[in-house]
N, C-alpha and C. Protein backbone atom coordinates (compact mmCIF):
# COMPACT_ATOMS: atom_id res chain seq x y z
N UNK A 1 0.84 -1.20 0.00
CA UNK A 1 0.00 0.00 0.00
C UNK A 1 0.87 1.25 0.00
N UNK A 2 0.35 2.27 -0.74
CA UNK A 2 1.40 3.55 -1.34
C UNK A 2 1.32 4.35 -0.01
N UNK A 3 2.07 4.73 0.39
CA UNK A 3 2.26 6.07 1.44
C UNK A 3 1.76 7.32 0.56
N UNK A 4 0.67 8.16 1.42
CA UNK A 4 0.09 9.50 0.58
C UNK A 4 0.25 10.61 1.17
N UNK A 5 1.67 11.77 0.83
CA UNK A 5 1.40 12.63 1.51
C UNK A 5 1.36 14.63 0.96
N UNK A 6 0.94 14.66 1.53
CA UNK A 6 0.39 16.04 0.74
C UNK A 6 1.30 16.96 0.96
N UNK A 7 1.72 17.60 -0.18
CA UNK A 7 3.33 18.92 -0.07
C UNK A 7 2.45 19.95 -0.66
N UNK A 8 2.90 20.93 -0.68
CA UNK A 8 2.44 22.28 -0.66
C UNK A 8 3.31 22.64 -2.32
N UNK A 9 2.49 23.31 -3.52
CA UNK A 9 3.15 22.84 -4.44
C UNK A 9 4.10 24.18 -5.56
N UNK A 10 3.88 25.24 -4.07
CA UNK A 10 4.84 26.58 -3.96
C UNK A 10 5.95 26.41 -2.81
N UNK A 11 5.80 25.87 -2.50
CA UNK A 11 6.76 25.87 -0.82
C UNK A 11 6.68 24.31 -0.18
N UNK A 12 7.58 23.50 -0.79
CA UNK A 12 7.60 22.13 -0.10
C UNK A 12 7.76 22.18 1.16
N UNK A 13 7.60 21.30 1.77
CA UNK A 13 7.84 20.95 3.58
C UNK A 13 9.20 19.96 3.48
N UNK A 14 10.11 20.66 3.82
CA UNK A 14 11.23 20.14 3.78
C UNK A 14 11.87 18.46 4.09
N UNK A 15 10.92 18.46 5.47
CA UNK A 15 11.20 17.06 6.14
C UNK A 15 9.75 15.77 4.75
N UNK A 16 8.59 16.65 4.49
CA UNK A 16 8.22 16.30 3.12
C UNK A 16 8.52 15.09 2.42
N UNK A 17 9.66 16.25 1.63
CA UNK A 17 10.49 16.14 0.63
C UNK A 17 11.57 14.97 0.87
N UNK A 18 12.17 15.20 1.91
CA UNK A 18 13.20 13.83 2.64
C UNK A 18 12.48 12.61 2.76
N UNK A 19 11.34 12.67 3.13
CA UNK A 19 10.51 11.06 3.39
C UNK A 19 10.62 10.48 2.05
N UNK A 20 9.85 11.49 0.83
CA UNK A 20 10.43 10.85 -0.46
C UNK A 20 11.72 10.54 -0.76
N UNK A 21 12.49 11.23 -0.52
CA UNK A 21 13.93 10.83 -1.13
C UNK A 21 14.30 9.41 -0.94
N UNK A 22 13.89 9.30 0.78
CA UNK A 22 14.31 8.23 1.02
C UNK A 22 13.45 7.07 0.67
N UNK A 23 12.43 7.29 0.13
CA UNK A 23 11.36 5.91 -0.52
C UNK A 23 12.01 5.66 -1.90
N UNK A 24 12.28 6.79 -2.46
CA UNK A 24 13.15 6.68 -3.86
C UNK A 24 14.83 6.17 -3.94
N UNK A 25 15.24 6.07 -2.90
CA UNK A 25 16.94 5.61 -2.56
C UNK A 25 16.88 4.04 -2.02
N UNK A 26 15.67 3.66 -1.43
CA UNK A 26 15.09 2.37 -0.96
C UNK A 26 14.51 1.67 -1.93
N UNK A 27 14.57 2.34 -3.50
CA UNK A 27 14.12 1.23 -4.30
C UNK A 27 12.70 1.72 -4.90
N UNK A 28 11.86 2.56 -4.49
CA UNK A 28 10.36 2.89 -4.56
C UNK A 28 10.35 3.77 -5.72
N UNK A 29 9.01 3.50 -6.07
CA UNK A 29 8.39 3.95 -7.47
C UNK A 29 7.65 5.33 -7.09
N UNK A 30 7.16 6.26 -7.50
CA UNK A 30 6.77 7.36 -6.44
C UNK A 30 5.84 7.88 -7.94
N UNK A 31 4.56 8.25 -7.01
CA UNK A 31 3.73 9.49 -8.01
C UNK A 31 4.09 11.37 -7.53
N UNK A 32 4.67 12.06 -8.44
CA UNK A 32 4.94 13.33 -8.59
C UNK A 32 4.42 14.21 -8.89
N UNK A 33 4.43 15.61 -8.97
CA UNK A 33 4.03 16.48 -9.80
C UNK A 33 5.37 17.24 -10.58
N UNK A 34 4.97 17.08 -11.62
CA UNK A 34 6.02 18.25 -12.51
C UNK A 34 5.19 19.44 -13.02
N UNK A 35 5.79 20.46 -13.79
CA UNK A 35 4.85 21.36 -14.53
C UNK A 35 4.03 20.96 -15.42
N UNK A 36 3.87 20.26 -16.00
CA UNK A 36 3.18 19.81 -17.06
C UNK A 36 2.06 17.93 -16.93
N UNK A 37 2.41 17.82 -15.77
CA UNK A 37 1.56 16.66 -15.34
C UNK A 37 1.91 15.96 -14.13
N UNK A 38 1.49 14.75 -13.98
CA UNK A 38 2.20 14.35 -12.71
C UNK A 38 2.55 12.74 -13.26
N UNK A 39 3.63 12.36 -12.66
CA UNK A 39 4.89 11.40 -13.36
C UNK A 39 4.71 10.76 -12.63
N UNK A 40 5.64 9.32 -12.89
CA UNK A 40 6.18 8.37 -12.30
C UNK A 40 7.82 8.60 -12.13
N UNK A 41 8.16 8.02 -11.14
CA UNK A 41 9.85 8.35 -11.41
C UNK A 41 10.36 7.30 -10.03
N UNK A 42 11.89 7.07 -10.63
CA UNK A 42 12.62 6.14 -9.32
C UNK A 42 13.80 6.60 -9.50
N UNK A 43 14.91 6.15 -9.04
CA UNK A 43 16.28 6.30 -8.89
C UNK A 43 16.67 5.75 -10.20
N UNK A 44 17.81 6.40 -11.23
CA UNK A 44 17.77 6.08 -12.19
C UNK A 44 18.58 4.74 -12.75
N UNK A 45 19.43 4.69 -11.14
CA UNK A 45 20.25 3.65 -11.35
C UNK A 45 19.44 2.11 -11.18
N UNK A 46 18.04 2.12 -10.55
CA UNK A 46 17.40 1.04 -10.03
C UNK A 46 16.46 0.45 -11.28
N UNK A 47 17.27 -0.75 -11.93
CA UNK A 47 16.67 -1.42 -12.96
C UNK A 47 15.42 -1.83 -12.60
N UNK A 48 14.65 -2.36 -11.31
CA UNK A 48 14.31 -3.12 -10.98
C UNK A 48 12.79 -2.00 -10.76
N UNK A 49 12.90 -1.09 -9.95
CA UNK A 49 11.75 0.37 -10.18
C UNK A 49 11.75 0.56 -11.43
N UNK A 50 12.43 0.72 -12.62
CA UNK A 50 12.36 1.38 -13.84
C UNK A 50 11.30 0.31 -14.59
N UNK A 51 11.69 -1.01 -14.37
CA UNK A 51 10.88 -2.38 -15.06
C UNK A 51 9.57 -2.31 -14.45
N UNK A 52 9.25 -1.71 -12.91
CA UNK A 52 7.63 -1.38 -12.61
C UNK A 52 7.47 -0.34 -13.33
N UNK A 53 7.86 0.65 -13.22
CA UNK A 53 6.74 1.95 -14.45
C UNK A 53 6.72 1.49 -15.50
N UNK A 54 7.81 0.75 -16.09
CA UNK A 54 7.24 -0.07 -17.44
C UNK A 54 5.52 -0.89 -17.40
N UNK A 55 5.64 -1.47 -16.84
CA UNK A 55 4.52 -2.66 -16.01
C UNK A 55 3.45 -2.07 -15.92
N UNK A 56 3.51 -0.75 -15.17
CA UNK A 56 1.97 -0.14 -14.84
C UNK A 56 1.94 0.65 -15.84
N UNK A 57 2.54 1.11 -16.67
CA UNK A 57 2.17 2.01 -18.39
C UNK A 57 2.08 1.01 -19.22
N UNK A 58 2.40 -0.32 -19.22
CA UNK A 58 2.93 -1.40 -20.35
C UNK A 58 3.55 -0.87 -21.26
N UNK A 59 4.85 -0.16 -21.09
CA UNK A 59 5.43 0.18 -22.01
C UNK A 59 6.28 -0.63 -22.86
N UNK A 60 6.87 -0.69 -23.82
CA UNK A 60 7.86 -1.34 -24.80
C UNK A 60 8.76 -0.96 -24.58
N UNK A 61 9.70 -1.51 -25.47
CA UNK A 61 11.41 -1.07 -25.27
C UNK A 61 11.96 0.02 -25.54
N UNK A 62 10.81 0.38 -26.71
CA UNK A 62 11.13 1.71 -27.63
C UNK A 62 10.65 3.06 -26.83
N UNK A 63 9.97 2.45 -25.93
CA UNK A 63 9.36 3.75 -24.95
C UNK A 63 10.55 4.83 -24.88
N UNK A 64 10.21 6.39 -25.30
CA UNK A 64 11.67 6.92 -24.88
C UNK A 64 11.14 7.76 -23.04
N UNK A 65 11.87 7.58 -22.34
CA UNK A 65 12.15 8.34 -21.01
C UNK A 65 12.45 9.26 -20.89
N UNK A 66 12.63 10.13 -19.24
CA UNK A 66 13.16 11.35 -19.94
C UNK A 66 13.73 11.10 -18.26
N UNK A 67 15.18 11.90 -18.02
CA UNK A 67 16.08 12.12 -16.85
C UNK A 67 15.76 13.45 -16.55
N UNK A 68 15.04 13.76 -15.36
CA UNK A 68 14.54 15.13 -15.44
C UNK A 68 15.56 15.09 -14.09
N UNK A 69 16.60 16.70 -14.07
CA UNK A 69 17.52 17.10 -14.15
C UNK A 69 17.19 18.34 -13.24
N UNK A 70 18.28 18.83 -12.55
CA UNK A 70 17.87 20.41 -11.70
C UNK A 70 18.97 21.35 -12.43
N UNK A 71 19.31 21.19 -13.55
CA UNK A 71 19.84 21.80 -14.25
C UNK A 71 21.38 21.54 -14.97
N UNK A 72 21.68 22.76 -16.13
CA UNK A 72 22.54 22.42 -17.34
C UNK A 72 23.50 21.84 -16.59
N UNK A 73 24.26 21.86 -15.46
CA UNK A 73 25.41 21.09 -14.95
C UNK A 73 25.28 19.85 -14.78
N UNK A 74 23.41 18.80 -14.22
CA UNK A 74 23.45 17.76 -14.39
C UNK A 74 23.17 17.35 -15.66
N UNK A 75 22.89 18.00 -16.78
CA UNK A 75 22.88 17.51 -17.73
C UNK A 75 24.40 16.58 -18.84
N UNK A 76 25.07 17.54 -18.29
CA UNK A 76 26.48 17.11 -18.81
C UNK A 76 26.63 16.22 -19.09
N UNK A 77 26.51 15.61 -17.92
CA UNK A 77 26.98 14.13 -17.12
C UNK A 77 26.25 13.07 -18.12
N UNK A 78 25.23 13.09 -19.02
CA UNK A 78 24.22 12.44 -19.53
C UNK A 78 23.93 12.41 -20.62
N UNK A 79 24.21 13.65 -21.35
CA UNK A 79 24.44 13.93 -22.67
C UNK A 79 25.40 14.73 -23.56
N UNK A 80 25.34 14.96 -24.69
CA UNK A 80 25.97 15.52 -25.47
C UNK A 80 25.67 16.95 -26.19
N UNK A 81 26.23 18.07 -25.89
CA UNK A 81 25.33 19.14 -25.47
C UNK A 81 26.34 20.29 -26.36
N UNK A 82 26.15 20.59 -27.48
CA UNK A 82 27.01 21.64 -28.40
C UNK A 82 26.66 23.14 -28.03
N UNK A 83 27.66 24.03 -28.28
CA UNK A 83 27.42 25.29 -27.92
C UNK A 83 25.82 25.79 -28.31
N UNK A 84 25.21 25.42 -29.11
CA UNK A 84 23.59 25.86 -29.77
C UNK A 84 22.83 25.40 -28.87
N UNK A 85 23.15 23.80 -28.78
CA UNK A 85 21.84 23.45 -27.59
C UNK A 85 22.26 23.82 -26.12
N UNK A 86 23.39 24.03 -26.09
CA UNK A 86 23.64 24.87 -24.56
C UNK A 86 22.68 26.26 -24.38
N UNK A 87 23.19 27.22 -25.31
CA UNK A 87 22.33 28.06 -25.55
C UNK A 87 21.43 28.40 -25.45
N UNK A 88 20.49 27.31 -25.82
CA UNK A 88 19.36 27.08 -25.86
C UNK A 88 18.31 27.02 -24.53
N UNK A 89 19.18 25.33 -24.55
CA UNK A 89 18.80 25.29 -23.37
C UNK A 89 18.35 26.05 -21.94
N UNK A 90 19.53 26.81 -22.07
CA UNK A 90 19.90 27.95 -20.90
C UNK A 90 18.83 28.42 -20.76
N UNK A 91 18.40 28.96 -22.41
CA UNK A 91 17.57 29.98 -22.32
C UNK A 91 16.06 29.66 -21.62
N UNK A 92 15.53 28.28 -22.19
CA UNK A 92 13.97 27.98 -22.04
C UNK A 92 13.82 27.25 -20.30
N UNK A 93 15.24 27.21 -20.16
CA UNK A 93 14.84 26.33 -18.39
C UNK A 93 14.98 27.00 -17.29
N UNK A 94 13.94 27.08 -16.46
CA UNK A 94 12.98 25.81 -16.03
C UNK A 94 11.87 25.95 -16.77
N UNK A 95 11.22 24.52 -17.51
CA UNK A 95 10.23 25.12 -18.33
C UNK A 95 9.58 23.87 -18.40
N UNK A 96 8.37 23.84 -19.63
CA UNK A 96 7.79 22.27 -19.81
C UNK A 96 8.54 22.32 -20.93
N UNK A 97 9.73 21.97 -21.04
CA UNK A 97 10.14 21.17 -22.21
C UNK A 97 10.92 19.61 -22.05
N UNK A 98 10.92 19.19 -23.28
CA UNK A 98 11.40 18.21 -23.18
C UNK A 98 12.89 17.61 -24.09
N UNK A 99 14.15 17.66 -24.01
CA UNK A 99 15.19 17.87 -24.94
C UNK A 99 15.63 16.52 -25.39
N UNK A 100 15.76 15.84 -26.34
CA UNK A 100 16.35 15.20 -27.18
C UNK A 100 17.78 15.27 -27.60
N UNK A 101 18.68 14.43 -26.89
CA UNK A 101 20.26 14.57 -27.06
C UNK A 101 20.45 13.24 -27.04
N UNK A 102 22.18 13.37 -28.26
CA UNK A 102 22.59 12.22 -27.95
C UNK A 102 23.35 11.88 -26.77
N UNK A 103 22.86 10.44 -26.05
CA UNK A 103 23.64 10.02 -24.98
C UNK A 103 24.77 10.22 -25.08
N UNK A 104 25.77 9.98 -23.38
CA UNK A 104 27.30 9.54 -23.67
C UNK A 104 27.16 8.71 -23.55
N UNK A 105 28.78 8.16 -23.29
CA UNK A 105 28.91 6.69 -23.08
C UNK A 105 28.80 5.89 -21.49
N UNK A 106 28.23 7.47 -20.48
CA UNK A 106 28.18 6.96 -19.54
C UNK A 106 26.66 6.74 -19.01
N UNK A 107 26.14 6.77 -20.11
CA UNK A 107 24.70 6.19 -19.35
C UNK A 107 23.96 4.99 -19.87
N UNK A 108 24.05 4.41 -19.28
CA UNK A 108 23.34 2.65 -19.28
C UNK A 108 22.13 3.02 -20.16
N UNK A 109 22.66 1.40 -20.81
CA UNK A 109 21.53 1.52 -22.30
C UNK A 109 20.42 1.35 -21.81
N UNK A 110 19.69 0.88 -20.96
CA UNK A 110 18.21 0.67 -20.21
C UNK A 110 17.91 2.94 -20.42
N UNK A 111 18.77 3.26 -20.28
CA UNK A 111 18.07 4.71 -20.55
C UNK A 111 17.91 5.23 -21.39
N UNK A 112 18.55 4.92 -22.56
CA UNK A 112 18.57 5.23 -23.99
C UNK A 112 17.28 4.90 -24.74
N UNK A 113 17.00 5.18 -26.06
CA UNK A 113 16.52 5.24 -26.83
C UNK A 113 17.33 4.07 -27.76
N UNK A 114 16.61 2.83 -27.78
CA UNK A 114 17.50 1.65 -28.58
C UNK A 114 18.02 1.73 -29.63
N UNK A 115 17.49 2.49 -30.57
CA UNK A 115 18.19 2.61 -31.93
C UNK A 115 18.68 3.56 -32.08
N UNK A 116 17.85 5.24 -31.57
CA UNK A 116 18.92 6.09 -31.88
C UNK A 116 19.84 6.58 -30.89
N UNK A 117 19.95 5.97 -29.75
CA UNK A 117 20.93 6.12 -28.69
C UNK A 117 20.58 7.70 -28.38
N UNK A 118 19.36 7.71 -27.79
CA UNK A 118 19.28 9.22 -27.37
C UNK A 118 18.63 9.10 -26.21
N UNK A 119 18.65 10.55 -25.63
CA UNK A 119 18.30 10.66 -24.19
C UNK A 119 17.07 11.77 -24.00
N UNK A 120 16.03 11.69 -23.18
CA UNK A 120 15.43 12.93 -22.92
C UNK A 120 15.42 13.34 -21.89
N UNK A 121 15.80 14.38 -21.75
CA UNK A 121 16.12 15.31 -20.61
C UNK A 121 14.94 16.49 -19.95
N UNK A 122 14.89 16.76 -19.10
CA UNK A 122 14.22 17.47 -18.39
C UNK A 122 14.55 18.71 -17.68
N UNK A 123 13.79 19.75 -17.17
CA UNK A 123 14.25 20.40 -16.28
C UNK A 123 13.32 21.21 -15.72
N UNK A 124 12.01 21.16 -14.76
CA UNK A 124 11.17 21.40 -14.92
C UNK A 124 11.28 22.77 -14.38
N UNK A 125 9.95 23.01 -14.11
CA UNK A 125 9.64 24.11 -13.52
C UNK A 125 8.41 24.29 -12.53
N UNK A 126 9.06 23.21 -11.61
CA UNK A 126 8.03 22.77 -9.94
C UNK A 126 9.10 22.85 -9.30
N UNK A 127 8.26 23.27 -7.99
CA UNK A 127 9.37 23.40 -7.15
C UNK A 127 9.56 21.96 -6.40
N UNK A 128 8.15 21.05 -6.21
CA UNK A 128 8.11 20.20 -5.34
C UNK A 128 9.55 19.14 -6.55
N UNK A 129 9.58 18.95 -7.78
CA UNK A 129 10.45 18.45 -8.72
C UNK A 129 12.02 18.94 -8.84
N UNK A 130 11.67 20.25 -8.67
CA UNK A 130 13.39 20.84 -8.24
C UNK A 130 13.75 20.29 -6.20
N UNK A 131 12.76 20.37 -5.92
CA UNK A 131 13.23 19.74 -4.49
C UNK A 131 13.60 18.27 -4.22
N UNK A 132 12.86 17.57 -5.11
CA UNK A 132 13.48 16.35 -4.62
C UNK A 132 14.83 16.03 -5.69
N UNK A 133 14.87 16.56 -6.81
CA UNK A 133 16.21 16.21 -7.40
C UNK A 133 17.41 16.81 -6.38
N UNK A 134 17.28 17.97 -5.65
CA UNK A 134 18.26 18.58 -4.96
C UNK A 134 18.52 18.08 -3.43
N UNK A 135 17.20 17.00 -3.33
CA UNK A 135 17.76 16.36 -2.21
C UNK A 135 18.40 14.81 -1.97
N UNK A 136 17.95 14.23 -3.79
CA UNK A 136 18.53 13.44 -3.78
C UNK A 136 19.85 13.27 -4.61
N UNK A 137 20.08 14.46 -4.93
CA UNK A 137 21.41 15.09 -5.62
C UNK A 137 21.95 14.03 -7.05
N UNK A 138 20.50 13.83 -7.59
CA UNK A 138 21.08 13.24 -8.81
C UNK A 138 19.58 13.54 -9.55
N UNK A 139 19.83 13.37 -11.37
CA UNK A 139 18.74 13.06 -11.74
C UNK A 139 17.56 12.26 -11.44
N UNK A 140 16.16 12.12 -11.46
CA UNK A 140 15.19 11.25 -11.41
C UNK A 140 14.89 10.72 -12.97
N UNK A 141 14.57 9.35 -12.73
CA UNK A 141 14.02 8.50 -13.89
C UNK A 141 12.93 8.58 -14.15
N UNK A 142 12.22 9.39 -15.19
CA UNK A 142 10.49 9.87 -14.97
C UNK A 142 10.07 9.67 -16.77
N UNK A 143 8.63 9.07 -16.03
CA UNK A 143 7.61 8.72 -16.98
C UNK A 143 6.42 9.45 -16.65
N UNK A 144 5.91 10.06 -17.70
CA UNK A 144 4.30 10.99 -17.56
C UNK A 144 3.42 9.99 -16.88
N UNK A 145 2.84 10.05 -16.48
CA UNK A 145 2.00 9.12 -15.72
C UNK A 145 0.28 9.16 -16.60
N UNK A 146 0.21 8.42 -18.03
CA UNK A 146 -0.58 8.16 -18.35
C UNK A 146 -0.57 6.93 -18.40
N UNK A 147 -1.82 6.53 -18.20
CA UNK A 147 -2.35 4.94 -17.61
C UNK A 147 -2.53 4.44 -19.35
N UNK A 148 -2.30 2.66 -19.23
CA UNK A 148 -2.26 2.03 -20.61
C UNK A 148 -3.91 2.70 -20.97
N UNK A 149 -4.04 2.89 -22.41
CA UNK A 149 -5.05 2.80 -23.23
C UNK A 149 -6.01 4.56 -22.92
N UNK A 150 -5.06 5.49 -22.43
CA UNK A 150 -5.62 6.55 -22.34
C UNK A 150 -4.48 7.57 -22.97
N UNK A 151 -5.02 8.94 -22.99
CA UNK A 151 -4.71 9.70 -24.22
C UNK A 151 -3.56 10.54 -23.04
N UNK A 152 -4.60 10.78 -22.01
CA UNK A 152 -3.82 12.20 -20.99
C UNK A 152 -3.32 11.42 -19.80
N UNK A 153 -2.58 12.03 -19.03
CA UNK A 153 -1.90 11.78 -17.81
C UNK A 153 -2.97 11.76 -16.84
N UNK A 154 -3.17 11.27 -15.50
CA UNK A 154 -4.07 11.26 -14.08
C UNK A 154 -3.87 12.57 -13.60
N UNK A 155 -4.62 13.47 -13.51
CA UNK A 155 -4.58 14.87 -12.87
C UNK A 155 -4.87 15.02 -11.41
N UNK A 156 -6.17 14.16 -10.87
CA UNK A 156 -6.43 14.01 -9.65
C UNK A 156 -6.30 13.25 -8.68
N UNK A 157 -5.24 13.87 -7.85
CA UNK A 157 -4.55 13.17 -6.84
C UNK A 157 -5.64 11.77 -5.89
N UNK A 158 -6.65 12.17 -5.95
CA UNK A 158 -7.58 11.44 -5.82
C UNK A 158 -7.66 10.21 -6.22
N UNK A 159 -8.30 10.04 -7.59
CA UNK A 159 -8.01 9.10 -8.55
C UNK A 159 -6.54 8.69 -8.63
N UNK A 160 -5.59 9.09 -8.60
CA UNK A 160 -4.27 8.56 -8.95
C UNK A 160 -4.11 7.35 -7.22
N UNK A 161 -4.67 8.08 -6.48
CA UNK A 161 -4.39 7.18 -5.53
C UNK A 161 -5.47 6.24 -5.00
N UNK A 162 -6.49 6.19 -5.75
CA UNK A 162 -7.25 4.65 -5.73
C UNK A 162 -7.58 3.95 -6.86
N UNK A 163 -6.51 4.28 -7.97
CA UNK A 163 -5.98 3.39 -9.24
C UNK A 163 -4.39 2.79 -8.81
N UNK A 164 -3.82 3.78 -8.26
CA UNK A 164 -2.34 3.14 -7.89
C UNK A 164 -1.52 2.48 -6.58
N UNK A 165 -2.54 2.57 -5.84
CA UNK A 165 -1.90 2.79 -4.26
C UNK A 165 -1.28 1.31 -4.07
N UNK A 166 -1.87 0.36 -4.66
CA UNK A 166 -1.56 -0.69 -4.89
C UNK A 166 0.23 -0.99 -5.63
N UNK A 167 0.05 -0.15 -6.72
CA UNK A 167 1.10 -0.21 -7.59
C UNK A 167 2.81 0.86 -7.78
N UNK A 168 2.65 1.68 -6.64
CA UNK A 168 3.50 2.35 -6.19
C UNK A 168 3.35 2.24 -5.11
N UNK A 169 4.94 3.16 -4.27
CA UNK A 169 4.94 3.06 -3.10
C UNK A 169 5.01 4.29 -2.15
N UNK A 170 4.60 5.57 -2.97
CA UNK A 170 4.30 6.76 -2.51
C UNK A 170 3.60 7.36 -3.72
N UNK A 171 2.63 8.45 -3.20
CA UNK A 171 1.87 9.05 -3.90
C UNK A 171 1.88 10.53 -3.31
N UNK A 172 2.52 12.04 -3.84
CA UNK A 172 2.89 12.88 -3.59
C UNK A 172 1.59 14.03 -4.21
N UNK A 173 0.49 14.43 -3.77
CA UNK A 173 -0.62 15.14 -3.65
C UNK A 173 -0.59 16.39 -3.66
N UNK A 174 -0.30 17.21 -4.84
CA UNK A 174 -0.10 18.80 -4.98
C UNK A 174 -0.58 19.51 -5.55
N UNK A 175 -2.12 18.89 -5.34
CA UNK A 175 -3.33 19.30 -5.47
C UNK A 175 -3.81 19.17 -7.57
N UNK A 176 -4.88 19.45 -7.84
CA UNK A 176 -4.68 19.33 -9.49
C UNK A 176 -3.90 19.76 -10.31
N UNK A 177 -3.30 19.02 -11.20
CA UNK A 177 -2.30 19.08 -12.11
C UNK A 177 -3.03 18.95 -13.39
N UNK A 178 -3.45 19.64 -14.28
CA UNK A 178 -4.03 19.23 -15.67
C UNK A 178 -2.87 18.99 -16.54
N UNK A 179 -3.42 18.08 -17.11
CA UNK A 179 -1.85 17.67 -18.30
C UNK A 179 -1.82 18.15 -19.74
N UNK A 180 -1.09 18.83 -19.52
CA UNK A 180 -0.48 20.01 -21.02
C UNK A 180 0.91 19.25 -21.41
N UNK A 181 1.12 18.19 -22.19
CA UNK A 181 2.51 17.59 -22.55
C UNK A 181 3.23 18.96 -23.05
N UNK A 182 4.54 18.16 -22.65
CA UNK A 182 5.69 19.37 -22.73
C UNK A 182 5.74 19.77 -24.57
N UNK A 183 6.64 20.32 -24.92
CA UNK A 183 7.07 20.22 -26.15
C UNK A 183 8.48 20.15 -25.99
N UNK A 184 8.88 19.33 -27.15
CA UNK A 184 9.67 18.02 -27.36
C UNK A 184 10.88 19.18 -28.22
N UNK A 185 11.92 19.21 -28.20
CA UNK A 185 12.74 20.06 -29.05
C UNK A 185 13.98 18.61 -29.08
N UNK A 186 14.19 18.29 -30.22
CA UNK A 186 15.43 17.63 -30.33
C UNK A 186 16.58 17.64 -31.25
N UNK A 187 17.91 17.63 -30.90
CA UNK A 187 18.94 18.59 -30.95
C UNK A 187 20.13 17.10 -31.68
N UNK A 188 18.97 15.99 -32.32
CA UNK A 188 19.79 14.96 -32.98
C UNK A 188 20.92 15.29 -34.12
N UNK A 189 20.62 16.00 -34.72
CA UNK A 189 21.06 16.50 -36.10
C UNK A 189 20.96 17.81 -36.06
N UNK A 190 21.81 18.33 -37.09
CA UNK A 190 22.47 19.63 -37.15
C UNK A 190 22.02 20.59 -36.40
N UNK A 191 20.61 21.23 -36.41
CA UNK A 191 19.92 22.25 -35.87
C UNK A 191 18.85 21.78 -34.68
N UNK A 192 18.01 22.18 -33.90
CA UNK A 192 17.33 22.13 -33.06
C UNK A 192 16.10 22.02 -33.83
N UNK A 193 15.02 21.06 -33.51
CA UNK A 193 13.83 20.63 -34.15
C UNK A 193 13.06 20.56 -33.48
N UNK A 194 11.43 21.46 -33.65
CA UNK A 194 10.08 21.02 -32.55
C UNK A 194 10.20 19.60 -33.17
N UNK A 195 10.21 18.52 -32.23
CA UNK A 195 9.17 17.47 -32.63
C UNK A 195 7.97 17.65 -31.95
N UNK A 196 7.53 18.56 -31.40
CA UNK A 196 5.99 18.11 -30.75
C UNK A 196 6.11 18.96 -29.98
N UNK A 197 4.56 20.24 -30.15
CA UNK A 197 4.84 21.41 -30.10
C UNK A 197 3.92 21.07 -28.64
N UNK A 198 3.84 21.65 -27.45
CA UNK A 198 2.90 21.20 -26.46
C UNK A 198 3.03 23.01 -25.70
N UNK A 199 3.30 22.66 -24.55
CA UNK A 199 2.42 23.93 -23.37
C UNK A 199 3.61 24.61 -23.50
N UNK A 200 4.88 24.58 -23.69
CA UNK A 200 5.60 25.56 -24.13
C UNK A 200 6.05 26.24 -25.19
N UNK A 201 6.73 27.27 -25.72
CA UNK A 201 6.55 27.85 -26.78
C UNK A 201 8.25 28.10 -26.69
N UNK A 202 8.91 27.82 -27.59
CA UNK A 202 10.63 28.25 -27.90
C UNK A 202 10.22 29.24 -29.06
N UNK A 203 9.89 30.77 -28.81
CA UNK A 203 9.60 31.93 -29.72
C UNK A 203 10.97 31.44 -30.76
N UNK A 204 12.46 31.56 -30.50
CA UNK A 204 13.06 31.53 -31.50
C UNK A 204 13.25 30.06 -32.59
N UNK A 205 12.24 28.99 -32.62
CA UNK A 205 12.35 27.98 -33.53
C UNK A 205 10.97 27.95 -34.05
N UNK A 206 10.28 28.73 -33.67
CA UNK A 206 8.80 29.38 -34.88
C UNK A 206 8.87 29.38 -36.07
């Protein structure tokens, strides 16, 4: 049964925020809020959490993920990042976007994108999402939290926790979240590309 506890989703409660960390460092699957919906996410190193959010989305192999990040310094570490998409980057974060880079060689293929060896990156713009990356001082492994055979993500903390309580092991309540998917910018090839224009707007790739 999921632990449910309610954070404040301007001003986390510090000690909060720590109860998660430590359900997420113990192995646990956790429901979130980001800007743009509310996720699934675990420790990125834990094969074994990453194979449950597979399970409860039924996702495939090809599913791409995204390492949502507290910013361009943890990104480094993860991808491959040219003076343009630095730039870039800089400019639109914290935001709902979602970035498309190629991996390095230091991140385990379970995170990649199988064929084109790419990564999606994150960096939101919640605070309760900037708090727990900064307390667990690494990226989180996060999936939108739309349920198999539906279009949008679970908005109400409500519903998310008497569809899941069973299937995670915390459920983080920061009140309604309507789901506006991010937009997707990816930085595979030469120039920076919308793939998938959503709740944010990059004025200069119009």
């Amino acid at each position: 049964m999921a632990q449910y506890i309610q954070i404040h989703p301007q001003n986390p409660q510090d000690r909060l925020i720590r109860r998660a960390v430590e359900i997420i460092r113990a192995g646990g699957v956790i429901v979130y809020p980001t800007d743009s919906s509310y996720a699934l996410a675990c420790q990125m190193d834990n094969k074994d959490a990453l194979e449950r959010i597979r399970r409860i989305r039924q996702l495939g192999e090809e599913h791409r993920f995204a390492l949502v990040c507290r910013d361009l310094s943890q990104i480094s570490a993860f991808a491959k990042i040219g003076n343009e998409a630095f730039r870039l980057i800089k400019s639109l974060t914290p935001g709902a976007f979602t970035f498309i880079l190629k991996a390095t060689k230091d991140v385990p293929r379970r995170l990649q994108h199988p064929k084109r060896k790419t990564i999606g990156i994150r960096i939101p713009d919640s605070p309760i999402a900037q708090a727990l990356i900064k307390e667990l001082g690494e990226p989180l492994f996060s999936s939108t939290l739309i349920m198999p055979g539906e279009r949008e993500a679970l908005s109400e903390p409500y519903e998310i926790r008497e569809r899941l309580e069973r299937e995670v092991d915390l459920i983080i309540d920061a009140e309604l979240v309507p789901y506006e998917p991010t937009t997707i910018i990816g930085f595979t090839e030469d120039a920076p590309e919308i793939i998938r224009q959503g709740k944010a707007v990059a004025k200069s790739l119009k």
